[in-house]
Structures are given as C-alpha cells and as structure tokens.
PDB file of N, CA and C in Angstrom:
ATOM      1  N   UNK A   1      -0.169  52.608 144.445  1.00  0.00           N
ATOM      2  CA  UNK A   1       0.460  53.901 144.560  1.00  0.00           C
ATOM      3  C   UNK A   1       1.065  54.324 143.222  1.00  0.00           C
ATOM      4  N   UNK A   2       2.027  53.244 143.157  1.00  0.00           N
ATOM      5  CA  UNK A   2       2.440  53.693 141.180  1.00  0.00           C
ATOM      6  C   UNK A   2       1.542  53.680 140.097  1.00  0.00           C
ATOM      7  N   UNK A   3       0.401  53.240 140.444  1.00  0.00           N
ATOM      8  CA  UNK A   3      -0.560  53.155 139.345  1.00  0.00           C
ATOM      9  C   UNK A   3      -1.261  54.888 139.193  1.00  0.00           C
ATOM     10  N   UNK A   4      -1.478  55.203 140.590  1.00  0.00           N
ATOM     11  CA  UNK A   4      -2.335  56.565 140.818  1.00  0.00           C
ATOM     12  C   UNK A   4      -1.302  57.604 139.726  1.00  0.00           C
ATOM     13  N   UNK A   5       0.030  57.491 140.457  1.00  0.00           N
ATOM     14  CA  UNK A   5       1.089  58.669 140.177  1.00  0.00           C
ATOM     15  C   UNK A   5       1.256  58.102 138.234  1.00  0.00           C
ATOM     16  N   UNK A   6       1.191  57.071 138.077  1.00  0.00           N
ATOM     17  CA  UNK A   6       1.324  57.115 136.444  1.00  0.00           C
ATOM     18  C   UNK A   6       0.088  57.389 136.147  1.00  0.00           C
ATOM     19  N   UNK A   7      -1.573  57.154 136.254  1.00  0.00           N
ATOM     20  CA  UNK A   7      -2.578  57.848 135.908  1.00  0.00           C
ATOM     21  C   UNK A   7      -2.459  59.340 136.119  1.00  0.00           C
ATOM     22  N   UNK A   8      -1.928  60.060 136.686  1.00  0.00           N
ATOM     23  CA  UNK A   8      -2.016  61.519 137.278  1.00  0.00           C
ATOM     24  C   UNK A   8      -0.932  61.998 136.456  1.00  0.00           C
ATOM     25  N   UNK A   9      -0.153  61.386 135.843  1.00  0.00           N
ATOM     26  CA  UNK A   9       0.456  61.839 135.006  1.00  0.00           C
ATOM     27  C   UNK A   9       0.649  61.831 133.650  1.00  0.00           C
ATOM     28  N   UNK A  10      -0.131  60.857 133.284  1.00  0.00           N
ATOM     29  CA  UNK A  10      -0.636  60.326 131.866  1.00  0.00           C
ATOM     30  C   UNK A  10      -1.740  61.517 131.594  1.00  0.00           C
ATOM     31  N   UNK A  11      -2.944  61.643 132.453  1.00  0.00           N
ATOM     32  CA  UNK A  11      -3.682  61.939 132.157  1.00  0.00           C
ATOM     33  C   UNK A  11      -3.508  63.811 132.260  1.00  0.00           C
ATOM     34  N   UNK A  12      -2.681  64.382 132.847  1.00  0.00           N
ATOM     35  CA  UNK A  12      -2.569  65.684 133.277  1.00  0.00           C
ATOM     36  C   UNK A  12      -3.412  65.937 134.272  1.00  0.00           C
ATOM     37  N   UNK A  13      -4.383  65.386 134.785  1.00  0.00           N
ATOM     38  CA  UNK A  13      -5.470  66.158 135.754  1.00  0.00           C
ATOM     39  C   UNK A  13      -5.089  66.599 137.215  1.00  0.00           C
ATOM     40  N   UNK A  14      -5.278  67.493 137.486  1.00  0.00           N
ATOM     41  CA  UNK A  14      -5.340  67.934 139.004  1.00  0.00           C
ATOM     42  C   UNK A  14      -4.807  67.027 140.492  1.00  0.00           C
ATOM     43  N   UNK A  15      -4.015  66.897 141.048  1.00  0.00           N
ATOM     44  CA  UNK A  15      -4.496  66.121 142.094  1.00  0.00           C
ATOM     45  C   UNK A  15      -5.291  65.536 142.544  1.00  0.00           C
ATOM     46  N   UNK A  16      -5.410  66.793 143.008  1.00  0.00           N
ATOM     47  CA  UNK A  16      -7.462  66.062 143.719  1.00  0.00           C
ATOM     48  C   UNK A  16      -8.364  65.431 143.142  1.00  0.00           C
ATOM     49  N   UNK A  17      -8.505  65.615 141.722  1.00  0.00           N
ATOM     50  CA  UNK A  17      -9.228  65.193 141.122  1.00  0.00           C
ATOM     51  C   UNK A  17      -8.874  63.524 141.147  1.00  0.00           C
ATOM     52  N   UNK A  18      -7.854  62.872 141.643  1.00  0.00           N
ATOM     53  CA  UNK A  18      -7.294  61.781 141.047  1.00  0.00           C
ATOM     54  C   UNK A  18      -8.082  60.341 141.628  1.00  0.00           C
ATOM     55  N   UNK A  19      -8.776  59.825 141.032  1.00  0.00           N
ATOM     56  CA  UNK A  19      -9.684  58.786 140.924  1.00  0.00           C
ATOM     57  C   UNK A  19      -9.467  58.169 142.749  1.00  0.00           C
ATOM     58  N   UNK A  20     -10.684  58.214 143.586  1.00  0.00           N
ATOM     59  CA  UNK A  20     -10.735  57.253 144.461  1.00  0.00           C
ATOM     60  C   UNK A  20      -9.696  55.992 144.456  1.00  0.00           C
ATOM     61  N   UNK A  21     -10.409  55.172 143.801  1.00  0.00           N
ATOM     62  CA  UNK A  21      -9.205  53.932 143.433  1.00  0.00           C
ATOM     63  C   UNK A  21      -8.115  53.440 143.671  1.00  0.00           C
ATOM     64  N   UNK A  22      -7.411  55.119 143.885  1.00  0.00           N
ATOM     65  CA  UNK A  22      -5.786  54.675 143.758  1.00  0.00           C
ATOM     66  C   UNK A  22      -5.598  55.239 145.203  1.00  0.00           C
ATOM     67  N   UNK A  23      -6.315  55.879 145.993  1.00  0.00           N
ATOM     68  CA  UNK A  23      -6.320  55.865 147.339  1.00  0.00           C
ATOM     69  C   UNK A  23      -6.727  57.305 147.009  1.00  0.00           C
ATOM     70  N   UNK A  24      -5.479  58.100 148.572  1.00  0.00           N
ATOM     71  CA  UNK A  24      -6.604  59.222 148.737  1.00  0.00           C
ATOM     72  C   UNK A  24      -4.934  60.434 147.775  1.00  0.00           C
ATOM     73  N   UNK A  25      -5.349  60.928 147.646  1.00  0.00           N
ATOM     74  CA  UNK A  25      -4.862  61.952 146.573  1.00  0.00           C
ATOM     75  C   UNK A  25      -3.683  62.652 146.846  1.00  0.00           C
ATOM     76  N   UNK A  26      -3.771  63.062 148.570  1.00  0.00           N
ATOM     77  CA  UNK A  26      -2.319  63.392 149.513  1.00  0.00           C
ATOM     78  C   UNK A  26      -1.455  62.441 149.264  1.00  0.00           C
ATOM     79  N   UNK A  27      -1.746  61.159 149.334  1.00  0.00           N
ATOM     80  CA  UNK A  27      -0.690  60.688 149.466  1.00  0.00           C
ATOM     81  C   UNK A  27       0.299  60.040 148.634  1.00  0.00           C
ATOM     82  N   UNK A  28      -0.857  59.926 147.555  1.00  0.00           N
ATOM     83  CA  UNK A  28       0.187  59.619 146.206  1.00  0.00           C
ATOM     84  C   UNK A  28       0.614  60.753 145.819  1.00  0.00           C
ATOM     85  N   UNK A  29       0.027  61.844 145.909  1.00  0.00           N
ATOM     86  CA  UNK A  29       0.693  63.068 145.417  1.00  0.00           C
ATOM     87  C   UNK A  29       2.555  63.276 146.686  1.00  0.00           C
ATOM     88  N   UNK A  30       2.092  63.100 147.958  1.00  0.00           N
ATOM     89  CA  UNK A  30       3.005  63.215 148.994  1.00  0.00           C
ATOM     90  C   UNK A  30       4.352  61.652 148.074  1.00  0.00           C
ATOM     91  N   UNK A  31       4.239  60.746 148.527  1.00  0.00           N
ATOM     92  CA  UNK A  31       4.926  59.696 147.613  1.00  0.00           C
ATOM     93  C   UNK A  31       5.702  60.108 146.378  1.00  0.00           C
ATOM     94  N   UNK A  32       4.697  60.812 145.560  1.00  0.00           N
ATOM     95  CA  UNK A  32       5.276  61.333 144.398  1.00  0.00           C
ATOM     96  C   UNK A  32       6.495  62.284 144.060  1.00  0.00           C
ATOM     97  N   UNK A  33       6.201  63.419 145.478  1.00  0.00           N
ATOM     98  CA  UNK A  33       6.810  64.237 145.797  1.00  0.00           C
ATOM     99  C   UNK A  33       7.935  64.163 146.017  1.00  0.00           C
ATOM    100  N   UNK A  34       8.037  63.162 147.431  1.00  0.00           N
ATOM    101  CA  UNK A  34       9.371  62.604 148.105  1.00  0.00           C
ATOM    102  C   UNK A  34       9.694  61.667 147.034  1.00  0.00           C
ATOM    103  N   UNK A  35       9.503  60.966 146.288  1.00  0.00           N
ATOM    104  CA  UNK A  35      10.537  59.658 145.263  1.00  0.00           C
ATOM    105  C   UNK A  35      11.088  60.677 144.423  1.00  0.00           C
ATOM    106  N   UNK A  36      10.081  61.697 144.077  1.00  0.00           N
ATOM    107  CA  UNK A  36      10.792  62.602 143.222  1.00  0.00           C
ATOM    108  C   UNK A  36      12.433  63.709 143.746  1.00  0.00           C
ATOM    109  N   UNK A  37      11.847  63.786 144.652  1.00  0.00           N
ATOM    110  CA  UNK A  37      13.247  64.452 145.730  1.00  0.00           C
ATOM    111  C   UNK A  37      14.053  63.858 146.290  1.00  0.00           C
ATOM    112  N   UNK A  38      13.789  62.537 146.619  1.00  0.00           N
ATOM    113  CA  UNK A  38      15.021  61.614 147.059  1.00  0.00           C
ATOM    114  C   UNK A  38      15.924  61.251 145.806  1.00  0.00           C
ATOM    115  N   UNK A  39      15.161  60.678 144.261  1.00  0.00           N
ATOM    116  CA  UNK A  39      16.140  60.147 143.393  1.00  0.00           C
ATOM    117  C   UNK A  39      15.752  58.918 142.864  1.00  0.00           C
ATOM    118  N   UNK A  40      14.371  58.407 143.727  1.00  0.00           N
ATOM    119  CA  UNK A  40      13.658  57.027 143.459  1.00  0.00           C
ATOM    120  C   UNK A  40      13.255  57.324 142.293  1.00  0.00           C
ATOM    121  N   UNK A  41      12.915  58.157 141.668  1.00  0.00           N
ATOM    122  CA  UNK A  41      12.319  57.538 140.032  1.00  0.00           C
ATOM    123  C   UNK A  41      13.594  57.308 139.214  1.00  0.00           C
ATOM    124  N   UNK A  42      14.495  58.457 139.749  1.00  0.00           N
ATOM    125  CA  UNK A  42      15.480  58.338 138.726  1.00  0.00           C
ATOM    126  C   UNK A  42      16.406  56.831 139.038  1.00  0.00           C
ATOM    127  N   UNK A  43      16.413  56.123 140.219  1.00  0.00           N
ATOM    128  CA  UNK A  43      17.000  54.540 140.415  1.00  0.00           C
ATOM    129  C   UNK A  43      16.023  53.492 139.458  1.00  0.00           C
ATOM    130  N   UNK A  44      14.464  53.782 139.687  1.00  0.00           N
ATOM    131  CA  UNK A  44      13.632  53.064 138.818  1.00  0.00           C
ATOM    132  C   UNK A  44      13.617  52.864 137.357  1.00  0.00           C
ATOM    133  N   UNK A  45      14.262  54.379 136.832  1.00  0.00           N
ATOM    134  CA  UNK A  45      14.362  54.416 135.310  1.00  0.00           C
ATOM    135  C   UNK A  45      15.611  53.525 135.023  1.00  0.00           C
ATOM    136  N   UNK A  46      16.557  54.069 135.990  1.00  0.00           N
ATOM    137  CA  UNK A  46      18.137  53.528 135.286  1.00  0.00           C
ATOM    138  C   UNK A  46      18.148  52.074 135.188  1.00  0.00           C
ATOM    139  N   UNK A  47      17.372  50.940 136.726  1.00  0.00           N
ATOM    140  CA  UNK A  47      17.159  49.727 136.483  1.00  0.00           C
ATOM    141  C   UNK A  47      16.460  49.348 135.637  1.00  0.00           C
ATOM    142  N   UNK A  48      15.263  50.062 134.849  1.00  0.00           N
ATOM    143  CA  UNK A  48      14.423  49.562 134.074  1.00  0.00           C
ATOM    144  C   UNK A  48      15.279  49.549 132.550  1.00  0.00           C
ATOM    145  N   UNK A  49      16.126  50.770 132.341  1.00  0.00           N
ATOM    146  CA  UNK A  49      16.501  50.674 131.215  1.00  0.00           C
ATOM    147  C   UNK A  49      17.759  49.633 131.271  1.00  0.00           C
ATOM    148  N   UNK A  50      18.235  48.979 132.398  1.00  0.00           N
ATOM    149  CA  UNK A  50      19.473  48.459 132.343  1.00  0.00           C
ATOM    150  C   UNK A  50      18.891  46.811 131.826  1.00  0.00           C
ATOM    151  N   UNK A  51      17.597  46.761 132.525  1.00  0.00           N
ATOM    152  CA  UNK A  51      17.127  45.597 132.052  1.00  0.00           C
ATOM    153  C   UNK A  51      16.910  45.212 130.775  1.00  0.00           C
ATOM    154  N   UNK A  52      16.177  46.416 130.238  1.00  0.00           N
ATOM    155  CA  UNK A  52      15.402  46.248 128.737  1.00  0.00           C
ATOM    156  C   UNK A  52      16.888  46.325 127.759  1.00  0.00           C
ATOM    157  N   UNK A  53      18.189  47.069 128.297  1.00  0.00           N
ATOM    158  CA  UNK A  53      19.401  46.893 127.613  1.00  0.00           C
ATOM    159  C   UNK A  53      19.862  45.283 127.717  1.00  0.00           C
ATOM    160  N   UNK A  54      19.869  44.903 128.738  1.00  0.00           N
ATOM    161  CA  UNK A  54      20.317  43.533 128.788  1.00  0.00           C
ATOM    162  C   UNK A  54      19.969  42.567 127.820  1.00  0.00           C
ATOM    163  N   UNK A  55      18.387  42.937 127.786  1.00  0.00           N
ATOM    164  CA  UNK A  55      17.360  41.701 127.142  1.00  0.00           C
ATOM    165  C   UNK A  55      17.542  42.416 125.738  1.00  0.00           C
ATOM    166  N   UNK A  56      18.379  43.425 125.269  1.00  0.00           N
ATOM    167  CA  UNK A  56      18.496  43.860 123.582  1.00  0.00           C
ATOM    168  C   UNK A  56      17.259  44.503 123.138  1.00  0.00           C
ATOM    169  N   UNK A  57      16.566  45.110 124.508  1.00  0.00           N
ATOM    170  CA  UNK A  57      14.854  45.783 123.900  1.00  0.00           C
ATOM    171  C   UNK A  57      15.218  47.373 123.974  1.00  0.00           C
ATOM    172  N   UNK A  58      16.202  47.718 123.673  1.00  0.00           N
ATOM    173  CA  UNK A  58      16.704  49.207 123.702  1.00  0.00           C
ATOM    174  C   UNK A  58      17.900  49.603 122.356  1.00  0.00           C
ATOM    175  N   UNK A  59      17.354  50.577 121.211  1.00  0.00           N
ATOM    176  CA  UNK A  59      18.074  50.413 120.282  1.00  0.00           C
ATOM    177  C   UNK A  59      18.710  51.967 120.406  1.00  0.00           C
ATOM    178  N   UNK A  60      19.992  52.156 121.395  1.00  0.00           N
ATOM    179  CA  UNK A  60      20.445  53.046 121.739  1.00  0.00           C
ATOM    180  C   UNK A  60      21.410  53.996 120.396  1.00  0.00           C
ATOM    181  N   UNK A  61      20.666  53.729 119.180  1.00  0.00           N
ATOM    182  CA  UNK A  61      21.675  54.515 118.300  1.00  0.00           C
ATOM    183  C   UNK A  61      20.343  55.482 117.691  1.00  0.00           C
ATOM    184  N   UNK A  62      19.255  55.220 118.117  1.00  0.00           N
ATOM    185  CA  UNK A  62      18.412  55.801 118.160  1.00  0.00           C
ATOM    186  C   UNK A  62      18.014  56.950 118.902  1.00  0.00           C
ATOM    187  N   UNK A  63      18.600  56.847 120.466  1.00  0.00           N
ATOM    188  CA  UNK A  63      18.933  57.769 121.593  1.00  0.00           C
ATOM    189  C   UNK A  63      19.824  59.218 120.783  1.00  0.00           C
ATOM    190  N   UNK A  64      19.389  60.441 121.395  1.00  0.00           N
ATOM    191  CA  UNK A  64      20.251  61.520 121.107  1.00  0.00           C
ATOM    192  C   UNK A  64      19.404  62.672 121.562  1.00  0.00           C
ATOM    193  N   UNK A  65      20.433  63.405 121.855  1.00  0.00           N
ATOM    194  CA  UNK A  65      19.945  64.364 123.120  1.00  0.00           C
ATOM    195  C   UNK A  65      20.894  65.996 122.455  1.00  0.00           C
ATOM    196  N   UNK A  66      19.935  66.701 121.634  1.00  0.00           N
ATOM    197  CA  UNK A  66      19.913  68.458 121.232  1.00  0.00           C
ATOM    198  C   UNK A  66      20.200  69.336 121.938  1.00  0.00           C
ATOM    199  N   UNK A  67      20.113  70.697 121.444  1.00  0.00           N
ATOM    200  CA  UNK A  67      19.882  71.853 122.022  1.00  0.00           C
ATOM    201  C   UNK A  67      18.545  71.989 121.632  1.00  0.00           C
ATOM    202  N   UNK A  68      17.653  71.308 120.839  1.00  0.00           N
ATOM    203  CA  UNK A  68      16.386  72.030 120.672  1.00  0.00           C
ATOM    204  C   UNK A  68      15.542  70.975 121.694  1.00  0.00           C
ATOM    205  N   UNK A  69      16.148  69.771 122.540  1.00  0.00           N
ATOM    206  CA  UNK A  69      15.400  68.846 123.450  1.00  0.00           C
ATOM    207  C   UNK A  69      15.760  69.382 124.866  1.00  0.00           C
ATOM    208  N   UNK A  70      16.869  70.292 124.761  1.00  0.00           N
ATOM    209  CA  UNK A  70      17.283  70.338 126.032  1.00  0.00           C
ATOM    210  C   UNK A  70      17.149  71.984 126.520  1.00  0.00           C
ATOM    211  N   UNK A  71      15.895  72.394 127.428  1.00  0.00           N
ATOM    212  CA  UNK A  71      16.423  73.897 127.566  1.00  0.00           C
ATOM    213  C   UNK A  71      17.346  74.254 128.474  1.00  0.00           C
ATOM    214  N   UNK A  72      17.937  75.356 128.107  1.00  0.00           N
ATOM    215  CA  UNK A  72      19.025  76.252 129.086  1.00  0.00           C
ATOM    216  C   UNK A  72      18.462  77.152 130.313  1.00  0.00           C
ATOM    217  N   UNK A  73      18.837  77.483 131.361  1.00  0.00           N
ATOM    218  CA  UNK A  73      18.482  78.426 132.144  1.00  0.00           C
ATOM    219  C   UNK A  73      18.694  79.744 131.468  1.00  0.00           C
ATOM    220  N   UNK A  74      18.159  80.582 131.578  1.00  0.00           N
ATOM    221  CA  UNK A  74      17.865  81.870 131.221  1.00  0.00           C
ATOM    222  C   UNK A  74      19.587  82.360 131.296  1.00  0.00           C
ATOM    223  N   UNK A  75      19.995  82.543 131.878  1.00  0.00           N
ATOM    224  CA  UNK A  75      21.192  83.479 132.457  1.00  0.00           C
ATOM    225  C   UNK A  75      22.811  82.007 131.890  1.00  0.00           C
ATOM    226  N   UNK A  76      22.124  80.970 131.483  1.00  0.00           N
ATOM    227  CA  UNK A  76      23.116  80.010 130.753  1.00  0.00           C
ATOM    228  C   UNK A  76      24.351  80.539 130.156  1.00  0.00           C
ATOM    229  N   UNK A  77      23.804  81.396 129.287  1.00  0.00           N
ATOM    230  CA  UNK A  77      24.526  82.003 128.367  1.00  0.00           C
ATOM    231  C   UNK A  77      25.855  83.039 128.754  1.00  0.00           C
ATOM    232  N   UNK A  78      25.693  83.360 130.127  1.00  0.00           N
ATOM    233  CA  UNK A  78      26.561  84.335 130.397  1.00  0.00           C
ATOM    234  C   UNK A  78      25.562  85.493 130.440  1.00  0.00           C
ATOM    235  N   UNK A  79      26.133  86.933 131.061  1.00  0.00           N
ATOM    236  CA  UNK A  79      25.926  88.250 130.978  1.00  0.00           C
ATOM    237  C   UNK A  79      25.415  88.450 129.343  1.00  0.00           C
ATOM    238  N   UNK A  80      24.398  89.639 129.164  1.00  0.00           N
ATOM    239  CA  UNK A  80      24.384  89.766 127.694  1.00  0.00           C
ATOM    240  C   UNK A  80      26.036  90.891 127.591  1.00  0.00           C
ATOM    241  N   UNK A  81      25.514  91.275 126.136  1.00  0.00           N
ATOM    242  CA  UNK A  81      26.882  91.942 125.556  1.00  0.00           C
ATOM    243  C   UNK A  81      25.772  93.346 125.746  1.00  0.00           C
ATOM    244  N   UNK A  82      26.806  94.491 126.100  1.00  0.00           N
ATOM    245  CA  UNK A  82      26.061  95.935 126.267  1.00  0.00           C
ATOM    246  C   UNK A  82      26.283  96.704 124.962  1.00  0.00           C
TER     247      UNK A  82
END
C-alpha cells in the first residue's frame, strides 16, 4: 500500500494509471486519502524524523523555513488599502 502511494507520488501520474502491482488504484488512492485526513502521514513523518534525530542522521541547522518556501492565503494580508 505504501509502496503504490510513494510510486504515485514520486512519479506524478494519474491514479488510475497506477501500476497493477500495488493493487487496485481505489484503494491506495482511498488509504491515501483518509491517512492524509486523519494525520497518519503527519505521525509517520514526526516518528521518522525523531528517529533519524536520535541516531544524529538529521543536521537541523540546516533546516529553515521563509516567506519565499512558505505561501500565504490570498486574503493573509488583511483587506487591501483603497
């Protein structure tokens, strides 16, 4: 199942299109959907990075987060000026 949803996302292609192999296309796409809306990828990332922090495989002074990495919602800014 995680293999399909990281091929389908590596690769950009279509759903449907997504290789036999990894089953049938609903349902890793369905899986994908719900982990994505429950919060499961985001528990998967935080343990993965807590690990690779542990083991010293994360050189967090390297980490840093912009205004040119991060976009704003349209209306962010406030009302315009008239």
């Amino acid at each position: 199942m995680i293999n399909g949803i990281l091929f389908r996302v590596r690769t950009a292609i279509p759903w449907r299109d997504l290789p036999e192999r990894f089953g049938s296309w609903k349902t890793v796409y369905e899986r994908h959907r719900r982990w994505s809306a429950d919060g499961t990828w985001d528990r998967i990332l935080r343990a993965v990075q807590a690990d690779a922090d542990l083991a010293g495989r994360i050189d967090w002074s390297m980490a840093g987060v912009d205004s040119t990495s991060c976009r704003a919602h349209q209306h962010a800014a406030g009302p315009r000026a008239a």
